[in-house]
Each structure stands twice: as C-alpha cells, then as structure tokens.
Protein backbone atom coordinates (compact mmCIF):
# COMPACT_ATOMS: atom_id res chain seq x y z
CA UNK A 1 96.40 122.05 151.67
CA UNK A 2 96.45 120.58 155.18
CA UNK A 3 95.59 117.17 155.82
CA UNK A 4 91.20 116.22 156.17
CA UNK A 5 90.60 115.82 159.85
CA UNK A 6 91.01 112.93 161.16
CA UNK A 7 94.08 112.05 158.71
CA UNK A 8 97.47 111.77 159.13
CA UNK A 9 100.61 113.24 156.73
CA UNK A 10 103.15 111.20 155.54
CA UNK A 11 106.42 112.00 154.77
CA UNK A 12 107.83 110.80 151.49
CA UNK A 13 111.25 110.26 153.04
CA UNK A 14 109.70 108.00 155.57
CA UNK A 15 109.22 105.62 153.14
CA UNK A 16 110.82 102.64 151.45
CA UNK A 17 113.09 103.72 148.47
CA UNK A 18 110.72 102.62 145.66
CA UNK A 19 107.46 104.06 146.92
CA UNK A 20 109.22 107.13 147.94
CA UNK A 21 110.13 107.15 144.30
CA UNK A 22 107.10 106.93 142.92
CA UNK A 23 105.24 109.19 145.27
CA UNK A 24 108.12 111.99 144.13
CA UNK A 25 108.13 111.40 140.36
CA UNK A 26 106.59 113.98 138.46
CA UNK A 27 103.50 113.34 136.71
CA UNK A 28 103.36 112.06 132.91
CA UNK A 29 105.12 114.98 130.76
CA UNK A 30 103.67 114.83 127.38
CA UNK A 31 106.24 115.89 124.44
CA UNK A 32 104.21 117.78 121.27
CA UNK A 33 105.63 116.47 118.12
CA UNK A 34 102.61 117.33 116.01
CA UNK A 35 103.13 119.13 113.26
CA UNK A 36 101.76 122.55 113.07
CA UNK A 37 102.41 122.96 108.80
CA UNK A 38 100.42 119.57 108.65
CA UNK A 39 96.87 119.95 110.24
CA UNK A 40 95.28 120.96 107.29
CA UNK A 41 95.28 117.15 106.44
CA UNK A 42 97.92 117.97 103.88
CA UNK A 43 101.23 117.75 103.21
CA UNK A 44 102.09 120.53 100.48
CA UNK A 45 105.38 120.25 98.47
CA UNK A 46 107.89 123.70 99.83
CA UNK A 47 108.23 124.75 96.40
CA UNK A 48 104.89 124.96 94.41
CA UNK A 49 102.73 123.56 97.17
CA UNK A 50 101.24 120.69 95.38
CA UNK A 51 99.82 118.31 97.61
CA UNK A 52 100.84 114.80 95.60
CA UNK A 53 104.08 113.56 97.64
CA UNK A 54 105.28 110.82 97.50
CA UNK A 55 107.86 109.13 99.07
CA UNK A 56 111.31 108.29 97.14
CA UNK A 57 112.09 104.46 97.31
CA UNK A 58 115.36 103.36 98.66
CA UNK A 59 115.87 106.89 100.45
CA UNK A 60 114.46 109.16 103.08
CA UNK A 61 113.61 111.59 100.39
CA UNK A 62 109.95 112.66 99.68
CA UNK A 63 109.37 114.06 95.76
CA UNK A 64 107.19 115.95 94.54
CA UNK A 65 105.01 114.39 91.39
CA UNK A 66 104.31 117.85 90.16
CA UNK A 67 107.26 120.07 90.19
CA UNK A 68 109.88 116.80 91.09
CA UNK A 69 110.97 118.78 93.84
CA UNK A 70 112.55 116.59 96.83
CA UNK A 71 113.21 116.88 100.40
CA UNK A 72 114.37 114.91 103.39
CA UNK A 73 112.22 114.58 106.50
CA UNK A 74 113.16 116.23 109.66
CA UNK A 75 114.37 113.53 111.75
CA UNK A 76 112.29 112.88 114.81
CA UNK A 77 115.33 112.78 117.01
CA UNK A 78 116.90 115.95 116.02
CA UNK A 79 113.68 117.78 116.15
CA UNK A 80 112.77 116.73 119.72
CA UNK A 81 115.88 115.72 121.77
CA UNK A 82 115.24 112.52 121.97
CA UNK A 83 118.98 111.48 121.75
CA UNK A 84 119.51 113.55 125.15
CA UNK A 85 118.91 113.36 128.97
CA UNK A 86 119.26 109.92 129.20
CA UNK A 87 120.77 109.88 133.13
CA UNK A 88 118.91 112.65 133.43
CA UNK A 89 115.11 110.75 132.96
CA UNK A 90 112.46 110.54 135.85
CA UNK A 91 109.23 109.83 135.81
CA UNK A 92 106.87 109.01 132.69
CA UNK A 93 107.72 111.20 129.51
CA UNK A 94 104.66 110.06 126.39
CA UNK A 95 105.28 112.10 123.34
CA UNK A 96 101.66 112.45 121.35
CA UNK A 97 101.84 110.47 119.24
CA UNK A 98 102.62 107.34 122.52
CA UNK A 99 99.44 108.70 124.37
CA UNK A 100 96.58 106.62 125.74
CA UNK A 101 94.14 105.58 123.10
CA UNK A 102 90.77 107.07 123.71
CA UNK A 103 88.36 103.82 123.29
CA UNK A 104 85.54 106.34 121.76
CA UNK A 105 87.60 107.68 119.29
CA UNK A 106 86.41 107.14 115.86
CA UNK A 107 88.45 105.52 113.32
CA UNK A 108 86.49 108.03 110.25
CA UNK A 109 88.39 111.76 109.80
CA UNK A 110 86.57 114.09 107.28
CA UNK A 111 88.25 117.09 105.66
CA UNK A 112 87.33 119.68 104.06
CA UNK A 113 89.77 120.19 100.97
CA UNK A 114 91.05 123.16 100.69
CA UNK A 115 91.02 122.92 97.00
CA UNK A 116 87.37 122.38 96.15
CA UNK A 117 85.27 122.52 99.17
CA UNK A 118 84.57 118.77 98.97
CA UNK A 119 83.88 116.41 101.95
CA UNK A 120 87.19 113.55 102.17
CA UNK A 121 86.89 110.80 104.63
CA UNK A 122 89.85 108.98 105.54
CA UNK A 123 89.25 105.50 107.50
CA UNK A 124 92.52 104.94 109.98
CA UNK A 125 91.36 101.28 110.06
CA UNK A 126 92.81 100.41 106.63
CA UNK A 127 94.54 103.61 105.37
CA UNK A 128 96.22 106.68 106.30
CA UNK A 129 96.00 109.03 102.96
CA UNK A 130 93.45 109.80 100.45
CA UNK A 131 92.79 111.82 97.47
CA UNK A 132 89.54 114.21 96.94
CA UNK A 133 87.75 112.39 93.99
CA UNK A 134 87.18 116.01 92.52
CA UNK A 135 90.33 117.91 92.24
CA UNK A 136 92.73 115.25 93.13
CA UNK A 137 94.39 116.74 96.17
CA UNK A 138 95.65 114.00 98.06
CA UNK A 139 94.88 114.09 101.94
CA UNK A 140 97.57 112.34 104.95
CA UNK A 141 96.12 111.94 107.93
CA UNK A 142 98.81 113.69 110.27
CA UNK A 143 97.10 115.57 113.19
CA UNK A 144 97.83 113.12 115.98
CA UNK A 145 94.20 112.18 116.95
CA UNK A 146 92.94 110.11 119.59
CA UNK A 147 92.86 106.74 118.20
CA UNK A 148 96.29 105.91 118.08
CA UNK A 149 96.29 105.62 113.83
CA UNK A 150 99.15 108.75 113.77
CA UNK A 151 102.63 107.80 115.47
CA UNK A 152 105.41 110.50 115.93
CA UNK A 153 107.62 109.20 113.57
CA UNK A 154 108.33 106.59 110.49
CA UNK A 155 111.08 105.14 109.60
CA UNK A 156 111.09 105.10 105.59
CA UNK A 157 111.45 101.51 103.84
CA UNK A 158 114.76 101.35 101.90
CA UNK A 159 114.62 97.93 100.61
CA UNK A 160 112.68 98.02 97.46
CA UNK A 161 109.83 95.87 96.46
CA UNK A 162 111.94 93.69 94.01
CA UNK A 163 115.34 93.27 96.07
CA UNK A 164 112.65 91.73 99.11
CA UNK A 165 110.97 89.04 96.57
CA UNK A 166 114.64 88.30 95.55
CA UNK A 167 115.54 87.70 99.24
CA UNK A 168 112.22 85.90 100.14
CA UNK A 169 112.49 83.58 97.45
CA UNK A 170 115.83 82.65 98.04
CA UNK A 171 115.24 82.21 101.62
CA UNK A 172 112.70 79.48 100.45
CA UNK A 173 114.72 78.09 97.73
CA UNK A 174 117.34 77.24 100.48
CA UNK A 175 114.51 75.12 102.41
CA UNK A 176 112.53 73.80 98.94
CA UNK A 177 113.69 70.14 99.62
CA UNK A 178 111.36 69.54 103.14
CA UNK A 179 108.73 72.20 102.27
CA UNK A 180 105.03 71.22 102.32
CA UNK A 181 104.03 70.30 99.08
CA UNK A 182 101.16 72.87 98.71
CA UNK A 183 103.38 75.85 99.76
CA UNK A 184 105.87 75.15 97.29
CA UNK A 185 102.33 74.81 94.59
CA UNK A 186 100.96 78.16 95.88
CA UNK A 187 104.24 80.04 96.62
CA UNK A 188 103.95 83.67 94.98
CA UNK A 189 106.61 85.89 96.50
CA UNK A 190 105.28 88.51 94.03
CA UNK A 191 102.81 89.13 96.59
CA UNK A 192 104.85 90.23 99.34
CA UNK A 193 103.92 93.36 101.01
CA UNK A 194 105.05 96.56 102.49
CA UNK A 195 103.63 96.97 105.71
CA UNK A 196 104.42 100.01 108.61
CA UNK A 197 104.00 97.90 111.77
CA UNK A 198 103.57 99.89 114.57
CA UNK A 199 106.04 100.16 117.67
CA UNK A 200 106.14 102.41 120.72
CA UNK A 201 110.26 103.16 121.90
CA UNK A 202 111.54 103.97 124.76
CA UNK A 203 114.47 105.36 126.34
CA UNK A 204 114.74 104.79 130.02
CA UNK A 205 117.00 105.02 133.16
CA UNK A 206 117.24 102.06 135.28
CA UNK A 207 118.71 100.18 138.38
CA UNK A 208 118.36 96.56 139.10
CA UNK A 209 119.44 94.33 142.14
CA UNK A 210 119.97 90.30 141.95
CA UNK A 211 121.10 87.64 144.13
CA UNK A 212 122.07 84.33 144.07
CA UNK A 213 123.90 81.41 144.35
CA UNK A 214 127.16 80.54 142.45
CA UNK A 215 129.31 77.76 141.97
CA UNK A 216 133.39 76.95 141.40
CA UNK A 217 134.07 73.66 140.71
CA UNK A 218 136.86 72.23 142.82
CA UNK A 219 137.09 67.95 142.16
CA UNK A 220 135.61 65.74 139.59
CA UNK A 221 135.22 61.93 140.26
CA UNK A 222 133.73 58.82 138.74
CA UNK A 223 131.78 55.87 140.61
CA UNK A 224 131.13 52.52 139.62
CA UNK A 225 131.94 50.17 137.10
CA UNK A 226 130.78 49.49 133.62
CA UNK A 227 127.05 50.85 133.00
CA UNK A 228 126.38 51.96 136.29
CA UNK A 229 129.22 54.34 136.00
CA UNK A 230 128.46 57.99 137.72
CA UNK A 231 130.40 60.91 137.56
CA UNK A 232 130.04 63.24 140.51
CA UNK A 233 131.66 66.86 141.25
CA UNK A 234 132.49 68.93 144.34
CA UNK A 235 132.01 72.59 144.55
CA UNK A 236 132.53 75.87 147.03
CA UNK A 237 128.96 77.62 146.56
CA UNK A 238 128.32 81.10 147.26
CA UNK A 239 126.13 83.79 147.85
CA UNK A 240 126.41 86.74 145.16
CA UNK A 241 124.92 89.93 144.76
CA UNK A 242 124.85 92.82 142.04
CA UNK A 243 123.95 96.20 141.80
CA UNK A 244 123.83 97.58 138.25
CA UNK A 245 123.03 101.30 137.22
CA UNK A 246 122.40 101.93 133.47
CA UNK A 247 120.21 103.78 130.59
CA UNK A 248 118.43 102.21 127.58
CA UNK A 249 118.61 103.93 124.16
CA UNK A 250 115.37 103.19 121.75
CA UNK A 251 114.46 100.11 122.94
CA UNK A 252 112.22 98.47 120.61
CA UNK A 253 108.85 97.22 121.57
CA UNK A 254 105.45 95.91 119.64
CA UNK A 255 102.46 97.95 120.50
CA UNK A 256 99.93 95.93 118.50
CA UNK A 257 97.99 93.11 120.14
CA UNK A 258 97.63 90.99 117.36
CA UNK A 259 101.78 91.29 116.54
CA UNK A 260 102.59 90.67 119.80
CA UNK A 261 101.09 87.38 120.61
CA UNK A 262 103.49 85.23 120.58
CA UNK A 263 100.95 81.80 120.52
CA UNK A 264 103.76 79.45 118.18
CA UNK A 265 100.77 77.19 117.84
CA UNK A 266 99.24 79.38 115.98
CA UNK A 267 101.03 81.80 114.11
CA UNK A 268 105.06 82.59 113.91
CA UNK A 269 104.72 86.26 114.85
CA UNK A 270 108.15 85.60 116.58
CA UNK A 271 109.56 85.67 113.21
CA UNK A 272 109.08 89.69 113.41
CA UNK A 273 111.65 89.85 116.30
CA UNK A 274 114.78 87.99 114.61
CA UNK A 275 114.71 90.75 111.90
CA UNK A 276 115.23 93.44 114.73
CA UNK A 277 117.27 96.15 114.86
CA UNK A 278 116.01 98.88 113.37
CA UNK A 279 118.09 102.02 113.13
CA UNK A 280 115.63 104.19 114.94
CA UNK A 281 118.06 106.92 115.35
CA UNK A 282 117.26 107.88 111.65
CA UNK A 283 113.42 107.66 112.48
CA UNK A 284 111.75 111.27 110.97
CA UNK A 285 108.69 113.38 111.79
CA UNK A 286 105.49 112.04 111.08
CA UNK A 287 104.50 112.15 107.80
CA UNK A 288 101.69 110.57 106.21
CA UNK A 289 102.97 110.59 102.44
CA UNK A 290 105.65 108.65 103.28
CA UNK A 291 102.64 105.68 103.82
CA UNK A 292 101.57 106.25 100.10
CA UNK A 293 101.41 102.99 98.15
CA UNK A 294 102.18 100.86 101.76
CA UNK A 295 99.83 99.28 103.98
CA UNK A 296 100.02 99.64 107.84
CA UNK A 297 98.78 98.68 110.97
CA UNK A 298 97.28 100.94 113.91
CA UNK A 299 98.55 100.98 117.50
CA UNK A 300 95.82 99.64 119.75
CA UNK A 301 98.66 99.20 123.15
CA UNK A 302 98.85 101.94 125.67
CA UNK A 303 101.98 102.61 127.55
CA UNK A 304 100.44 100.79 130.86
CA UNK A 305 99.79 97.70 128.67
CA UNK A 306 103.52 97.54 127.77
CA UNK A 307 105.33 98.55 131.19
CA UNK A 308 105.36 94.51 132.35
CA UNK A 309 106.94 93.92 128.89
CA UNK A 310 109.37 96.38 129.12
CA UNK A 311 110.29 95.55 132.94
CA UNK A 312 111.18 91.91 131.51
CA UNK A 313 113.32 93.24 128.91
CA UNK A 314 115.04 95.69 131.03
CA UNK A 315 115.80 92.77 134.10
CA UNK A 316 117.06 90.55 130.66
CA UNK A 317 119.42 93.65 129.89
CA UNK A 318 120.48 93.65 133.94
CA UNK A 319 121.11 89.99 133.53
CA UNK A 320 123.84 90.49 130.83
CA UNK A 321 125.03 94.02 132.40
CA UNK A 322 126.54 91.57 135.51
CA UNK A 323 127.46 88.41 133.63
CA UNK A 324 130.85 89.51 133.06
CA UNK A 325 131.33 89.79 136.48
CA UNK A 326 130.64 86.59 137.14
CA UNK A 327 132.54 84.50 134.80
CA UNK A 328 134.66 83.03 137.75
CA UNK A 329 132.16 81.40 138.99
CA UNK A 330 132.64 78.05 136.53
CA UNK A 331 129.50 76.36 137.05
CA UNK A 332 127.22 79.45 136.72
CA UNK A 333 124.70 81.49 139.08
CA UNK A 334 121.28 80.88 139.51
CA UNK A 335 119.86 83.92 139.97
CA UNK A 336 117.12 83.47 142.83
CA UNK A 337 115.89 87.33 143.25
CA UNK A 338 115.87 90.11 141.12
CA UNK A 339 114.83 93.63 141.59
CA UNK A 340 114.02 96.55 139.44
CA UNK A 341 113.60 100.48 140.05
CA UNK A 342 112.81 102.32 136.55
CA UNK A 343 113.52 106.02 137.37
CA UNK A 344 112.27 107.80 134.11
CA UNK A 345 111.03 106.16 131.15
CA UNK A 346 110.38 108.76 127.53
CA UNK A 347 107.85 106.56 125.00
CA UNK A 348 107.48 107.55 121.36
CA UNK A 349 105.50 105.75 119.00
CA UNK A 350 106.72 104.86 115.20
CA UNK A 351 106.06 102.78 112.28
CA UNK A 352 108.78 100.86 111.27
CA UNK A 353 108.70 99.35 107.72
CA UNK A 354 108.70 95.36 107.02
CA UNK A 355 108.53 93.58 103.84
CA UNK A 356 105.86 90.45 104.75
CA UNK A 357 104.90 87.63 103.18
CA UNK A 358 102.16 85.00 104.84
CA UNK A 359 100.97 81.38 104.08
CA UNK A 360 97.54 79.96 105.96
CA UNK A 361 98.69 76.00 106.27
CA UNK A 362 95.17 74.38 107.08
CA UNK A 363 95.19 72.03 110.54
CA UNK A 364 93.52 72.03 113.70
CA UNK A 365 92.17 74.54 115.55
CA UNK A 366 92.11 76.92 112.24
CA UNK A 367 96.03 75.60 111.71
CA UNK A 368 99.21 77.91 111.39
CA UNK A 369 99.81 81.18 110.16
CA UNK A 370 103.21 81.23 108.70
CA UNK A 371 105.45 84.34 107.79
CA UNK A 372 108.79 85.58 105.73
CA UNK A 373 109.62 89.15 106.89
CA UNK A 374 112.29 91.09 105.42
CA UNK A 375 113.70 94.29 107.19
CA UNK A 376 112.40 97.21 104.68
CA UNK A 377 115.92 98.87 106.09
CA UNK A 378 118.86 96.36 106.22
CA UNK A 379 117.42 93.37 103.98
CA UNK A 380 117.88 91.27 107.09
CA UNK A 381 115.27 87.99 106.29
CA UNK A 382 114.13 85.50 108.42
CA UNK A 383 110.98 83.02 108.21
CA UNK A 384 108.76 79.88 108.79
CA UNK A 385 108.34 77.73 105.70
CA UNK A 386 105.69 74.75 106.49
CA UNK A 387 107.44 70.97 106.19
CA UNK A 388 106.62 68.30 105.23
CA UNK A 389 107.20 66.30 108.66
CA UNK A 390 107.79 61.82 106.52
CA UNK A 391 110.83 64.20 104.92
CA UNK A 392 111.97 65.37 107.40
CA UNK A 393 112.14 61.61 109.34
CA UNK A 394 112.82 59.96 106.87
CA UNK A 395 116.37 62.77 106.33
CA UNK A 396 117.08 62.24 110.00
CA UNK A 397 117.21 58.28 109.70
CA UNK A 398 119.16 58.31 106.77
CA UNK A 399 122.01 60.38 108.65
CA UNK A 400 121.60 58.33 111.25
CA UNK A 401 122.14 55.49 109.59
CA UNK A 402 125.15 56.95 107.68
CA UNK A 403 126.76 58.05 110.64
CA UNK A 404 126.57 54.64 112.41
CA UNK A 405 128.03 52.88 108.84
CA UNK A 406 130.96 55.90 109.44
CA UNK A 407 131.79 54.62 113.06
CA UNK A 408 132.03 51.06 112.54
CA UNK A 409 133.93 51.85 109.47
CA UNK A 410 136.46 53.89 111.68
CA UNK A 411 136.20 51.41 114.78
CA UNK A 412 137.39 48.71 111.76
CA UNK A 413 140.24 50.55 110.70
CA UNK A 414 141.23 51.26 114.34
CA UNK A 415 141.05 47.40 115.16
C-alpha cells in the first residue's frame, strides 16, 4: 500500500540495528498444543473409556480406576518441537496455553456430561476437575480457555506425600534448637501440601554487549605506623568490552503475581527459587487428571508482564557467559554498560509440582509468612523456620566468648 500523502517511507535498513530488528520480526506465532481427544471436558481411559484417571504417584503414569489400565503422557516436548530451532528463533513464539489472559474471561466452565445429560460446573479459581454428582463421570478442565487456568503442560509430582513430611520435618529438626517457640507448639508437617504452581518457560536466542573497566594489580604497600597503619595498591586499569552470542533452553520463570513478589518482609516466597531446577524436558501434554487429589494455582502474568524479568535474567546469564574471559584481570571488572538484543523468544506455560508447607508468625504489619518447599521431582528442600532472636544472641556471645578464651589460651602457650 503506498504511503498516506503527505508521509514519508522508511526503510528498515536505514535504521539502527535493534529497531530494524524489531520492525522485521514477524508477528507473535501462536503454537496449538490443545488437545483435540480432550475438549469434551474429559479425559477417557484408551482401553474401556472410563473417565476416572488418575494419576500414578511417584511416576508419569496415569491409571485407570476402572479397568487399571495405565499410560504415560505424551511429553510436551516431543509432541511440539520444543527441544528444536533454538539458533534458529526470531520474533515472539506463545504456545496456547502462554497466551494473554483475557480480563473478562470467567473463571465458571459448565459441561454437559456426556453420560447423563447433567449440567457440571468447574470453578478454575480453586480446582481444575470435577465429577457429575449423578453418574460419577469425572470432568478435567483441558480446553485451553481464556483465563489462563489450563497451561500446555505439567510436570507430574514424583515425590510422594510421605517421603516430603519426612524431608520437611527433618529440615526443621536440624534448626529445632533457635526455632520460635510457638512454631515448634503448632508444627504439623502432616499438613503439607501438593501444590501445581504455575510457570511460563522460555527458550530464547540472544546477544548481549558490556563494557567496562578492569583492573591488574601490579604493587602492594603499607603506610604508617601502629594503628594508623594503611595498606594501599597500584594497578594498570583498562577498558574491556564483550560480545557474547548464545541460546537459552527452558528457562524457568514465575507467572503468578502473588509467587513472585519477592517482599522478604513479608513473606519468604524466595524460598520457591532455591528448590529450582526442574527437569522440564520431561514436562507432558496437558492433562487435567494428572491435578486429581492436588491443589494448584492459576496463571494471572502475561508474557509482556514477564519480558523485564526475563531481560534481567538473560543479561545475569551474559554476565557469567564472559567471566571466564576475564579472569586475568585480578581485581575484577565493573561492568558500567550492558546491552541486550533478544532475537526470538518461544513461551510455554506449565505447572510444575511443589510439596509446601506455611506458618503465619504474627508481627507488624500482618507479620511473616514463612514456607518449607520440597521439589515434588528431586526431593530438593529448602525453608524459613521463624527464631527465636535472645537464642540466637545469646549462641553468638557464647562463641564469642569461647573463641576469645581459645586465643589467649594459644597466645599463652606461644609466650
């Protein structure tokens, strides 16, 4: 179409590199991974097509209740080519299940079951199967709908119940000596739960640019005499600069609000992050019977939201890309300007599974929201237990205190 009178074209290669970049990328390609078998609402077993599935703990599996048939989800990977075309990524690539949340979209889904002809309403808020109270068939919620309850993929727990209180209570027993006194009163690991938190992943191709100033040390010297003694150093400073070039391979980020503030005043939602990785890479197709008997949380993140996170994350990964190039340089580089191009990015959204366990300690401004998560895949535990702060002093002075009895002991013996 030729340009409105009075207008002017520009041509693209004109430009500056990144806004040529962007004016050339293709538009947002949108990968289907919904399920075609599955948007009845059901998930029917292959070999007698009962609809009560369930997933098998401590595997991938799902079973059957009626017939005991089982089978292992298609994994999300596989099925889509998401392990491919890494170099070869431009632009924005959103799988459905990643796609903008519509903010009208209601969180009630009714069916129509196929069994009995009864209405079943499923509420994506706080659940994501249910059973028709008539004939019992059981419902998943798997078309991937507007309102960002239904992910592309899940990653099945494989830590059971039992082997996560083991780890959670021994995680506490380890720290039972400065623990508040009403934690250790109320502490139930019994009540630990099994949660799908939800996570959008991306692959992505990437260069980066920084600059700097480095320094070798070359002469160290002391001045002065007794407690006005400085030491002082000499060193050749220079000007460096990087170029990197490199892909990222399911990197891992939170796409709910409420798990991704970080506020340590408040809460220990950080906790979340130490238990990272995941093995993503064995991630399968969406399927909501693998939720049965766990609870889980709904994206409420679009892709936009996240890009600033993910540019932080990917100039972090630049950082360490260069650093080994840079070991010379003994006294380090401050890096003074940094510089980022993201060529293609591919988003998928997942639940990932995580064993949880939460204590409310009381304080000001409505006090601190502590957690133990276990990874429902690897076991790996980490967590915040609330202290009790006169212990902890009173533990610090005592070392103290036997430490300074050890010197003068040793200064003794040396005189």
């Amino acid at each position: 179409m030729p340009p409105a009178p009075g207008s002017m074209a520009i041509d693209p290669a004109t430009l500056p590199d990144p806004i040529r970049e962007e004016l050339e990328a293709p538009d947002p390609v949108a990968i289907d991974t919904s399920a075609e078998e599955l948007r009845d609402g059901a998930n029917h077993c292959p070999k007698c097509g009962a609809t009560d599935i369930r997933h098998k703990p401590g595997s991938d599996l799902l079973i059957c209740l009626y017939c005991r048939n089982q089978w292992h989800g298609q994994r999300i990977e596989e099925e889509f080519g998401l392990g491919e075309g890494l170099d070869q990524l431009r632009g924005t690539i959103i799988a459905s299940g990643a796609r903008d949340i519509a903010a009208d979209a209601a969180v009630l889904m009714s069916f129509k079951c196929t069994g009995c002809g009864a209405e079943v309403t499923v509420n994506t808020d706080s659940a994501m199967t249910a059973r028709c109270h008539w004939c019992r068939h059981v419902f998943g919620v798997n078309e991937q709908v507007a309102n960002g309850a239904v992910p592309d993929g899940v990653l099945p727990f494989h830590i059971k119940k039992d082997d996560a209180v083991a780890r959670i209570r021994q995680f506490v027993g380890k720290r039972q000596m400065f623990a508040l006194k009403a934690f250790k009163q109320e502490f139930t690991p019994e009540n630990v739960v099994g949660v799908y938190l939800p996570y959008l992943i991306v692959d992505g191709k990437v260069s980066a640019d920084v600059a700097g100033k480095a320094e070798i040390e070359t002469r160290r010297y002391t001045r002065g005499t007794g407690d006005k003694k400085k030491t002082y150093y000499d060193a050749d400073v220079y000007q460096v600069d990087r170029h990197v070039d490199f892909t990222v391979d399911d990197l891992t980020l939170e796409s709910s609000a409420a798990r991704g503030n970080l506020d340590t005043r408040a809460n220990t939602n950080n906790i979340i992050n130490t238990i990272l990785p995941f093995d993503t890479k064995n991630a399968v197709k969406w399927n909501a019977s693998y939720l049965s008997g766990y609870n889980s949380e709904k994206r409420d993140l679009d892709v936009e939201h996240l890009r600033p996170r993910l540019e932080e994350q990917l100039l972090s990964i630049a950082r360490a890309q260069v650093s080994g190039s840079v070991r010379k340089f003994g006294r380090g580089v401050r890096w003074e300007q940094e510089g980022l191009q993201v060529h293609g990015t591919r988003w998928v959204s997942m639940y990932l599974p995580v064993w949880l366990y939460s204590y409310h300690q009381p304080g000001k401004n409505g006090g601190m929201l502590h957690y133990i998560a276990v990874n429902g895949r690897t076991g790996e535990t980490m967590g915040s237990v609330p202290v009790q702060q006169w212990k902890l002093i009173t533990a610090a002075l005592t070392v103290g205190t036997v430490l300074e009895g050890l010197a003068l002991w040793f200064l003794g013996i040396m005189g």
